[in-house]
PDB file of N, CA and C in Angstrom:
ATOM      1  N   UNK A   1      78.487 -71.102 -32.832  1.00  0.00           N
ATOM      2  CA  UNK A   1      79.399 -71.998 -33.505  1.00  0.00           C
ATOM      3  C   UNK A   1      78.683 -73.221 -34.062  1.00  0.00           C
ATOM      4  N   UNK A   2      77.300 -73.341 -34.096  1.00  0.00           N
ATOM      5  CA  UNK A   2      76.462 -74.303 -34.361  1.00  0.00           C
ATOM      6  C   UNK A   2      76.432 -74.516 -35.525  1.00  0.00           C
ATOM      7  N   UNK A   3      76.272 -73.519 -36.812  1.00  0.00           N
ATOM      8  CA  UNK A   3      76.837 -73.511 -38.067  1.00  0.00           C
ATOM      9  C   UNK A   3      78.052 -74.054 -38.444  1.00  0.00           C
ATOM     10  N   UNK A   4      79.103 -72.977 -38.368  1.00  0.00           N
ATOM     11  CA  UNK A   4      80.631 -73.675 -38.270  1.00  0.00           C
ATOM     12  C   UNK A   4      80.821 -75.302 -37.685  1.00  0.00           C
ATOM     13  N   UNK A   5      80.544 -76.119 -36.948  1.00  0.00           N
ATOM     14  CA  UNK A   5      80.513 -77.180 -36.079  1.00  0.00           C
ATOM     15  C   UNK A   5      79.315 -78.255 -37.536  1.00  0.00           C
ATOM     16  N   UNK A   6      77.823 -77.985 -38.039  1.00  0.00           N
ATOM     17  CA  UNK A   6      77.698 -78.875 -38.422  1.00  0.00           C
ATOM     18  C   UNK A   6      77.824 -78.888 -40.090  1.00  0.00           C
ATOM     19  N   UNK A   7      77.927 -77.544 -40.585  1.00  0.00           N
ATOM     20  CA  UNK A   7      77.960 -77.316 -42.100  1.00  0.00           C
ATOM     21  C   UNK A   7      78.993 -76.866 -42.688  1.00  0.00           C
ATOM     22  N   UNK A   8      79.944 -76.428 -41.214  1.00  0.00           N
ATOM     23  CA  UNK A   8      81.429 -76.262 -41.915  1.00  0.00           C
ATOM     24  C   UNK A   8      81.429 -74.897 -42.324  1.00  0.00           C
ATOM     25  N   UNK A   9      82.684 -74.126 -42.526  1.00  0.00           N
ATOM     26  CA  UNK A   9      83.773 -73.131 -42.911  1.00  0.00           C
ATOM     27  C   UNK A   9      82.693 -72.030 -43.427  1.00  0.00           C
ATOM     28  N   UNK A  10      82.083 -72.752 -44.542  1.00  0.00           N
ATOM     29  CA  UNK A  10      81.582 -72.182 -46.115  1.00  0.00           C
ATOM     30  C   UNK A  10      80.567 -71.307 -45.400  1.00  0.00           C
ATOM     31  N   UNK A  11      79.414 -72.370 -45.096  1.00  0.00           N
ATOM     32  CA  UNK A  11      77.998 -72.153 -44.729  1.00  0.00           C
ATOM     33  C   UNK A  11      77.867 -71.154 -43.068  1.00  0.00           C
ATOM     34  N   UNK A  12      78.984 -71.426 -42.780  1.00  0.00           N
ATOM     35  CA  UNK A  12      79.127 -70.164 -41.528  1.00  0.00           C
ATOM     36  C   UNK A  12      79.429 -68.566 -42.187  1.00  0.00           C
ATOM     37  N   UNK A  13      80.620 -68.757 -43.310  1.00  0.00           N
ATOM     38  CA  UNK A  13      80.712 -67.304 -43.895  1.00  0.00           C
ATOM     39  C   UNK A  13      79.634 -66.631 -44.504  1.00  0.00           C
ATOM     40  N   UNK A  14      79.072 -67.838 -45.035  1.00  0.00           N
ATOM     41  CA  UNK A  14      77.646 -67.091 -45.722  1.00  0.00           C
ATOM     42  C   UNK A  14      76.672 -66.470 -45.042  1.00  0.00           C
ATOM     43  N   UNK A  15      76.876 -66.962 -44.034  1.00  0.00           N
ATOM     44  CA  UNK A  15      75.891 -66.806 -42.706  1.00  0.00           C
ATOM     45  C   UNK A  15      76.435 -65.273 -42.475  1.00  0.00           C
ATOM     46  N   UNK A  16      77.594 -65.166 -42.048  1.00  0.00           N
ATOM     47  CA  UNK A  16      77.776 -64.227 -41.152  1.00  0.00           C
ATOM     48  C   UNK A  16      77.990 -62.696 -42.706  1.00  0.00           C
ATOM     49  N   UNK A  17      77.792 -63.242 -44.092  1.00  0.00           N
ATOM     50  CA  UNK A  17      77.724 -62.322 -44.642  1.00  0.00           C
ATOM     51  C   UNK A  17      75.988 -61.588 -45.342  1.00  0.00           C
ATOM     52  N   UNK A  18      75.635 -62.363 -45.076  1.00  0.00           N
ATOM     53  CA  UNK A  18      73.880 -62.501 -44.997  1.00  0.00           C
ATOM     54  C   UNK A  18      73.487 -61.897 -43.650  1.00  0.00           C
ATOM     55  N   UNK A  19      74.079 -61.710 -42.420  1.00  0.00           N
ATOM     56  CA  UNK A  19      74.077 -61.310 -41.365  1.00  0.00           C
ATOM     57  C   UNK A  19      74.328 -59.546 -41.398  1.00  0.00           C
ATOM     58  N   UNK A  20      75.656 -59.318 -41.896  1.00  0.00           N
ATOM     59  CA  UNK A  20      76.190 -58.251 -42.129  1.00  0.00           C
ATOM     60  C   UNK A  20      75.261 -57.455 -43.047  1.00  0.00           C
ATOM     61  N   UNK A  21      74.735 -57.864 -44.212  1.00  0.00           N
ATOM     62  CA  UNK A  21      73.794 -57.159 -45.391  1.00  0.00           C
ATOM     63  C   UNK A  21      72.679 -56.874 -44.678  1.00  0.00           C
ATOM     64  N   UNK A  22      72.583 -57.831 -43.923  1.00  0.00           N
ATOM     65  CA  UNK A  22      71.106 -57.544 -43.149  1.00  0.00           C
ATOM     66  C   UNK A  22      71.376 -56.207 -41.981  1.00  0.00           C
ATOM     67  N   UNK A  23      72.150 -55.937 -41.388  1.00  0.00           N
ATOM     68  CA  UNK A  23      72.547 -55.345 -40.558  1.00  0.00           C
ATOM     69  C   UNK A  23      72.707 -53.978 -41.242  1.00  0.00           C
ATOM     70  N   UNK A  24      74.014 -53.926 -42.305  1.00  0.00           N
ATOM     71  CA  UNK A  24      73.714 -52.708 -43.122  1.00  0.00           C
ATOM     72  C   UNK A  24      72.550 -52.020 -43.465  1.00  0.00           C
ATOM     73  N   UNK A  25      71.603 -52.798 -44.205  1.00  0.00           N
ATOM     74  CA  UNK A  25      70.289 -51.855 -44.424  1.00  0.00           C
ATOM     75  C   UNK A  25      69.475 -51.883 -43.010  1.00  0.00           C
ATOM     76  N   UNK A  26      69.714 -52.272 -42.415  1.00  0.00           N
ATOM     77  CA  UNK A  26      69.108 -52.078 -40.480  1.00  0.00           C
ATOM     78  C   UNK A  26      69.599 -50.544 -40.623  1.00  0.00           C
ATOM     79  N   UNK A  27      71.175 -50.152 -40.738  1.00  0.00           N
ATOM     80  CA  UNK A  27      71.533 -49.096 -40.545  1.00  0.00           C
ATOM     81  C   UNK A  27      71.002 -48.295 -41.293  1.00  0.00           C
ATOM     82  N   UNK A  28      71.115 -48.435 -42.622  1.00  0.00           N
ATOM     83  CA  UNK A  28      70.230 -47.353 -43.976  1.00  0.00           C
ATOM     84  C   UNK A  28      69.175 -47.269 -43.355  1.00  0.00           C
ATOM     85  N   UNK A  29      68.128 -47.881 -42.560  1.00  0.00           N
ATOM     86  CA  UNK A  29      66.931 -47.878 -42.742  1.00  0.00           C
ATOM     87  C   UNK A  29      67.029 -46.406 -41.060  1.00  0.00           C
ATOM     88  N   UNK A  30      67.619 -46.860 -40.201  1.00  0.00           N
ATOM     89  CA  UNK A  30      67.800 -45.888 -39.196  1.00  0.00           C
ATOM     90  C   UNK A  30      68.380 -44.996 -39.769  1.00  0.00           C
ATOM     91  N   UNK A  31      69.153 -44.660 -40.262  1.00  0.00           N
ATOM     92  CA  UNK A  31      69.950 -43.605 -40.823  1.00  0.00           C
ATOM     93  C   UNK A  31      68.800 -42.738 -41.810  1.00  0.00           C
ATOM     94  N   UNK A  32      68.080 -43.436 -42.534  1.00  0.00           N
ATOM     95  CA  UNK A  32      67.079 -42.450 -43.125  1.00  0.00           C
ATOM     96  C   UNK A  32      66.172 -42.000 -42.614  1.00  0.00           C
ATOM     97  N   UNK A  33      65.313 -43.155 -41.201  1.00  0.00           N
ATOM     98  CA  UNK A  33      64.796 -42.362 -40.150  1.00  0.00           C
ATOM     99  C   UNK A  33      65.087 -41.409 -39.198  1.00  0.00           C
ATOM    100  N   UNK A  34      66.257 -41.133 -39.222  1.00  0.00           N
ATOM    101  CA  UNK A  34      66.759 -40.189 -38.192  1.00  0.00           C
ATOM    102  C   UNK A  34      66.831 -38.798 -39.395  1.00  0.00           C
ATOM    103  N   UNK A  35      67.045 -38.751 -40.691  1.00  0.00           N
ATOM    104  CA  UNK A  35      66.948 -38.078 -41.513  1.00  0.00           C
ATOM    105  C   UNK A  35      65.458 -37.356 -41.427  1.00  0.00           C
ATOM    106  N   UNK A  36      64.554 -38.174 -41.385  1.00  0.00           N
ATOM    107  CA  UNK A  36      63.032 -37.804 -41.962  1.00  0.00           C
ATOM    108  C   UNK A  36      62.869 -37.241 -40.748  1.00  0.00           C
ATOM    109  N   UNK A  37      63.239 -37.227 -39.850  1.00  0.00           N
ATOM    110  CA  UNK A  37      63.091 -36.774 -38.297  1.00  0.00           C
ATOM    111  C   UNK A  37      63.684 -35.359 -38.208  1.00  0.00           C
ATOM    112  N   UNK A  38      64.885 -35.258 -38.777  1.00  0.00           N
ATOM    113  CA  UNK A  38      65.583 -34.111 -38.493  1.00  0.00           C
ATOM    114  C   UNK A  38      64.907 -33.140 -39.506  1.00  0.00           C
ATOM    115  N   UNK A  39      64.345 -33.244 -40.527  1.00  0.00           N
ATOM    116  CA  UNK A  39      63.830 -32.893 -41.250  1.00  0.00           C
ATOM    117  C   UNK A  39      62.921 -32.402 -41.325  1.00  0.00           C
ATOM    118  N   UNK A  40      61.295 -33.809 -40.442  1.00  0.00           N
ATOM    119  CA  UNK A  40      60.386 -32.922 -39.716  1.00  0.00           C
ATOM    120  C   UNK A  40      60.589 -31.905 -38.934  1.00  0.00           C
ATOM    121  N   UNK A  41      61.807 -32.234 -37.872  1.00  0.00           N
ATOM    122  CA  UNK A  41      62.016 -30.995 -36.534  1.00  0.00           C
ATOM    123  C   UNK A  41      62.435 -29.668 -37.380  1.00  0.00           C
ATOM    124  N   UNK A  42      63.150 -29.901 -38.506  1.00  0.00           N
ATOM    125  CA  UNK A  42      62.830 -28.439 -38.827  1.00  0.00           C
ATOM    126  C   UNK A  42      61.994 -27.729 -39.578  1.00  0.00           C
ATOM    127  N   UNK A  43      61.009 -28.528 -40.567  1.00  0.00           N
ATOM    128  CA  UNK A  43      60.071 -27.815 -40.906  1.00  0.00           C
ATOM    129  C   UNK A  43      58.996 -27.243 -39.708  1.00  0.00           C
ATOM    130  N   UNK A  44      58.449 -28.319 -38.634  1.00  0.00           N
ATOM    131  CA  UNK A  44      58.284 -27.790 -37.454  1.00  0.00           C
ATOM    132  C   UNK A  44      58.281 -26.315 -37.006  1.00  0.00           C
ATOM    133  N   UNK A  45      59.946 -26.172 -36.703  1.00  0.00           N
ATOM    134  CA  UNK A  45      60.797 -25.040 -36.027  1.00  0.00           C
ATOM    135  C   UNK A  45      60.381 -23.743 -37.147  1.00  0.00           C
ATOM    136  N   UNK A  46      60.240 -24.006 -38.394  1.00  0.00           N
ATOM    137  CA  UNK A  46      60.374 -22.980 -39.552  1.00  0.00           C
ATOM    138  C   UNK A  46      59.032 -22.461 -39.173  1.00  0.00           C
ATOM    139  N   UNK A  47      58.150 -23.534 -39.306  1.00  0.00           N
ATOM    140  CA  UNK A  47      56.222 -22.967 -39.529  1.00  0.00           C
ATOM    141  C   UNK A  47      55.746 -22.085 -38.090  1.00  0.00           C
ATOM    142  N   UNK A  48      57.017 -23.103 -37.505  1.00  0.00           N
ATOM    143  CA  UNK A  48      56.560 -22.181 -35.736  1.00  0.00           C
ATOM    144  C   UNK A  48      56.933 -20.977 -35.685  1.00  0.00           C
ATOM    145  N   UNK A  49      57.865 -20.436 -35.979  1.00  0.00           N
ATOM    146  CA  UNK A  49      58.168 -19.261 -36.236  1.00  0.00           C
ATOM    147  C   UNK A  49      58.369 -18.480 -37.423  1.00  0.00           C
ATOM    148  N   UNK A  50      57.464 -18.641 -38.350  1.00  0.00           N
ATOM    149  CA  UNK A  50      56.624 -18.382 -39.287  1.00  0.00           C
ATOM    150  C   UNK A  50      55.102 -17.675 -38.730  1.00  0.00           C
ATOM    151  N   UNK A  51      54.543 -18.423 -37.136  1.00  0.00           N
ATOM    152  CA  UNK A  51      53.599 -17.820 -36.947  1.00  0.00           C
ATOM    153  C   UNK A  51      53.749 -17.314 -35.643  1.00  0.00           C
ATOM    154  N   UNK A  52      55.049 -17.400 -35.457  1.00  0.00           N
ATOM    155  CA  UNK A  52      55.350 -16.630 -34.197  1.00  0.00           C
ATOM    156  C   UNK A  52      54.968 -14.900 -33.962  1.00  0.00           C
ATOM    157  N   UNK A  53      54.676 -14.386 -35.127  1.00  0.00           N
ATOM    158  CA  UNK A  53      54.715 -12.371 -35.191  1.00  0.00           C
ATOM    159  C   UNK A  53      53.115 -12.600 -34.664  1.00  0.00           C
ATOM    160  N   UNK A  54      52.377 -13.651 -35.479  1.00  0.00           N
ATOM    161  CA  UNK A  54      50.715 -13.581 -35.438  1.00  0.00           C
ATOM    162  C   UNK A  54      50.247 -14.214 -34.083  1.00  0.00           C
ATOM    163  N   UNK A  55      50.964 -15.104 -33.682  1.00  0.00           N
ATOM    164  CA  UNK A  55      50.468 -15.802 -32.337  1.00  0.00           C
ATOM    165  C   UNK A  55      50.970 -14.813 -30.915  1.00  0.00           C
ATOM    166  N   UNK A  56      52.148 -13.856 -31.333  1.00  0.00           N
ATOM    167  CA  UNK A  56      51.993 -12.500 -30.488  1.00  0.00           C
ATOM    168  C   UNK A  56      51.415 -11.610 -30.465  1.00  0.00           C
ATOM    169  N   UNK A  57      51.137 -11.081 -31.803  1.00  0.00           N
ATOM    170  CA  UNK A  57      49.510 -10.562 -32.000  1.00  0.00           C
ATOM    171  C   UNK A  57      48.231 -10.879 -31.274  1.00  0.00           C
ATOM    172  N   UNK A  58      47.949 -12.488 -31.403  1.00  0.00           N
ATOM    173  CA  UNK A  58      46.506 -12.895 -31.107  1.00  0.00           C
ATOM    174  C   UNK A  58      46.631 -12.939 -29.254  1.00  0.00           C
ATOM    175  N   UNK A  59      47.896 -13.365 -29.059  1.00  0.00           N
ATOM    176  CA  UNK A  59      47.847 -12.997 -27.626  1.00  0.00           C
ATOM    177  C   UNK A  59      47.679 -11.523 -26.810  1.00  0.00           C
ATOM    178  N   UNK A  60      48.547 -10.638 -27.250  1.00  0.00           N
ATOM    179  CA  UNK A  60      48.033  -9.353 -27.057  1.00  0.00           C
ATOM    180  C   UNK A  60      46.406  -9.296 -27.400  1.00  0.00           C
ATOM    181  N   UNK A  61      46.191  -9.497 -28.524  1.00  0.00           N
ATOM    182  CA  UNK A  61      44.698  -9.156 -28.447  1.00  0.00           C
ATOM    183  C   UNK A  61      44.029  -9.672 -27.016  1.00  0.00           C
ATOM    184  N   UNK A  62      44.038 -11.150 -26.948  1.00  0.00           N
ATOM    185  CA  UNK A  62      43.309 -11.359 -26.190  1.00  0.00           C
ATOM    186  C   UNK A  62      43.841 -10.884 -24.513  1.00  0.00           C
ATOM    187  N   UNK A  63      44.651 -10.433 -24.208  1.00  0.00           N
ATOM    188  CA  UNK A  63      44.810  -9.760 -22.820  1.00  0.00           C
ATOM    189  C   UNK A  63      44.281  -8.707 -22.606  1.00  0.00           C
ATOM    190  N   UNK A  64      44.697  -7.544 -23.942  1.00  0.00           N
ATOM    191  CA  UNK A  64      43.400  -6.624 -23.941  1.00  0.00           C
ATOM    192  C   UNK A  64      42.152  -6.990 -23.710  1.00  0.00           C
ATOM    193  N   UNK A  65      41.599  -7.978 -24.351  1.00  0.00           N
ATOM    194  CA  UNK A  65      40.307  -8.269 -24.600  1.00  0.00           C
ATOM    195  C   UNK A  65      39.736  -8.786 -23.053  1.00  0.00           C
ATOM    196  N   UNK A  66      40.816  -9.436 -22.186  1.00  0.00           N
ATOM    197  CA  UNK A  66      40.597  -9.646 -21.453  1.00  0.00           C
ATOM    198  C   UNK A  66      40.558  -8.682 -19.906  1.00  0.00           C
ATOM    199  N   UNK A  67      41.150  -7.345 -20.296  1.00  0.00           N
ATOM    200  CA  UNK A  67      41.435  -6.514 -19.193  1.00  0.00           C
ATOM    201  C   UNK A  67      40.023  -5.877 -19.602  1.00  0.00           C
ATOM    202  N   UNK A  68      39.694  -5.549 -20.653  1.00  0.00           N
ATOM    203  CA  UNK A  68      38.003  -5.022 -20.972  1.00  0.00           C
ATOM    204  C   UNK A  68      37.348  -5.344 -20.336  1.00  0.00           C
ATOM    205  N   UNK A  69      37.174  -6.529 -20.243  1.00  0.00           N
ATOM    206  CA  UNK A  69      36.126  -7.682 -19.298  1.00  0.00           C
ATOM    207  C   UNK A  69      36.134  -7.390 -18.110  1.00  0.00           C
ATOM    208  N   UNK A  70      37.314  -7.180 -17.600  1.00  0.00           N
ATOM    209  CA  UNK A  70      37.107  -7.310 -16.235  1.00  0.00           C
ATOM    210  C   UNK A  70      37.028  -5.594 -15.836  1.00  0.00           C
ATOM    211  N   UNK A  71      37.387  -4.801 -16.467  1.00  0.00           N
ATOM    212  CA  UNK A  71      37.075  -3.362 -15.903  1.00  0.00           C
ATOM    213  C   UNK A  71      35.596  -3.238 -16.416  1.00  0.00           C
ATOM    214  N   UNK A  72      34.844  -3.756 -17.872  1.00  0.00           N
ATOM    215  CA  UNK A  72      33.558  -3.956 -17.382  1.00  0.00           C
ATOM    216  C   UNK A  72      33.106  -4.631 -15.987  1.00  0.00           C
ATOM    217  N   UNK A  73      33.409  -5.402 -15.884  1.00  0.00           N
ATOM    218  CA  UNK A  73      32.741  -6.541 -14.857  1.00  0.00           C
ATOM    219  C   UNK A  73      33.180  -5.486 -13.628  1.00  0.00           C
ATOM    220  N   UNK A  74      34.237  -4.641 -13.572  1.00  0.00           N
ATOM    221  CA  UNK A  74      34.337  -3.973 -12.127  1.00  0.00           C
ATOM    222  C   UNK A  74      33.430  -2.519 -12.525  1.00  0.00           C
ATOM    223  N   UNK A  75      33.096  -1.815 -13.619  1.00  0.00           N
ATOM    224  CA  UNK A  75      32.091  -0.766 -13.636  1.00  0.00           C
ATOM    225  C   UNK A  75      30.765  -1.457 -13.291  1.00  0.00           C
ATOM    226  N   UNK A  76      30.290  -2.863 -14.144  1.00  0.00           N
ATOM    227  CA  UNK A  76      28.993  -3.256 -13.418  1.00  0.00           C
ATOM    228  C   UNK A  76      28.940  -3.172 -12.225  1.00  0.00           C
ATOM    229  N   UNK A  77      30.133  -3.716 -11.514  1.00  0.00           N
ATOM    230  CA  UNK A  77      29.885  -4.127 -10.227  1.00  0.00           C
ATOM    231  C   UNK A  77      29.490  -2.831  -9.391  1.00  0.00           C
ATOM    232  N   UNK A  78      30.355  -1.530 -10.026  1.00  0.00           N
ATOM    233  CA  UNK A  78      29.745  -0.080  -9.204  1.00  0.00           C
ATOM    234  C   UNK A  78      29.094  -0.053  -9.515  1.00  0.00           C
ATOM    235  N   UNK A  79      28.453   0.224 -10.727  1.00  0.00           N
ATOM    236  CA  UNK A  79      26.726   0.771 -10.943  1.00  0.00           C
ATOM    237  C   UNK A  79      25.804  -0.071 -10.226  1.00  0.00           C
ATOM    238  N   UNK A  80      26.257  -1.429  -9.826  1.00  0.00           N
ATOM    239  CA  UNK A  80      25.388  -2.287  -8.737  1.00  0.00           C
ATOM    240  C   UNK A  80      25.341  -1.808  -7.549  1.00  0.00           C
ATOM    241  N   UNK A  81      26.177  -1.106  -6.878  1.00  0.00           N
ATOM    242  CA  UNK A  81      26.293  -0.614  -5.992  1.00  0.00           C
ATOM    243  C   UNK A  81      25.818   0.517  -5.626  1.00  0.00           C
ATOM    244  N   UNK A  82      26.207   1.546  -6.703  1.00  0.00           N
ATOM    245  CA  UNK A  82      24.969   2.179  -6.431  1.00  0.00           C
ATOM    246  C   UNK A  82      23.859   2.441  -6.367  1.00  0.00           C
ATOM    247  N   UNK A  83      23.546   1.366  -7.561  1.00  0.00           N
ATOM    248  CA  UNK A  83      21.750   1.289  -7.332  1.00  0.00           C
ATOM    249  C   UNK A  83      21.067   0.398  -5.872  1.00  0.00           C
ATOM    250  N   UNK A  84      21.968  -0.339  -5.551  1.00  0.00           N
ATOM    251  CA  UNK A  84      22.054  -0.379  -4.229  1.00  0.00           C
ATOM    252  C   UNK A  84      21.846   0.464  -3.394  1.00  0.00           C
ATOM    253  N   UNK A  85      22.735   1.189  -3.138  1.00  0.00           N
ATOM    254  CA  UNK A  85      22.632   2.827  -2.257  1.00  0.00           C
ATOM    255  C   UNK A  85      21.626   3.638  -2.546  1.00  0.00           C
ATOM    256  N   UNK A  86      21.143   3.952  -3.828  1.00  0.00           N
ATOM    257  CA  UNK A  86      20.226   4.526  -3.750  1.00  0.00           C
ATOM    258  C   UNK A  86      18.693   4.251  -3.724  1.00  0.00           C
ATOM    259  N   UNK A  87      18.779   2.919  -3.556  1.00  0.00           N
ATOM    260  CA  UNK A  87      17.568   2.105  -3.191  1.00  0.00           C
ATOM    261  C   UNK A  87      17.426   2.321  -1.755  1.00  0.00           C
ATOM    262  N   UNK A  88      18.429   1.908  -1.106  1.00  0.00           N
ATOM    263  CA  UNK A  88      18.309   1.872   0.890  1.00  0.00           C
ATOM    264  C   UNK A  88      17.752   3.480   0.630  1.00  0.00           C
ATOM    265  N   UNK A  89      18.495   4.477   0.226  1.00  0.00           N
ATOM    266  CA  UNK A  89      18.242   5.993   0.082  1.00  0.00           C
ATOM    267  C   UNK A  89      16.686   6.160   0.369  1.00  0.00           C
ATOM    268  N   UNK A  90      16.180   5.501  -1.137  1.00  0.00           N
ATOM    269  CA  UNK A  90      14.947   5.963  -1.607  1.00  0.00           C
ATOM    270  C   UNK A  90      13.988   5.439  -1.464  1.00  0.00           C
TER     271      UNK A  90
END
């Protein structure tokens, strides 16, 4: 009421309509950020599943790729073994 009280009626309305304008584009300005947002989240959502067929692909690959490995790594491990055995043997 510090306005109203020393500048009177006028200079308070102006105030509180200079207040309001300011406040409005506060809102435009959130309102278009929440836009550019919703906007990113769905280009996002689109590209993600856009590479969703290939990123199930590359995963399969690599589980295969990864069961290889280890049934190598378990044939080394017999042929270690037996050259083992047939060392004590021989």
């Amino acid at each position: 009421m510090g306005l109203l009280e020393t500048y009177g009626k006028n200079a308070w309305l102006v105030s509180n309509s200079a207040l309001e304008d300011e406040l409005r584009a506060l809102e435009r300005e959130v309102a278009d950020a929440r836009a550019e947002a919703e906007a990113l989240e769905r280009e996002r959502r689109v590209a993600q599943e856009g590479v969703g067929p290939e990123m199930r692909g590359l995963e399969e690959s690599w589980r295969k790729g990864v069961a290889r490995c280890v049934e190598v790594q378990a044939a080394a491990e017999g042929l270690r073994a037996q050259i083992v055995e047939r060392r004590r043997r021989g």
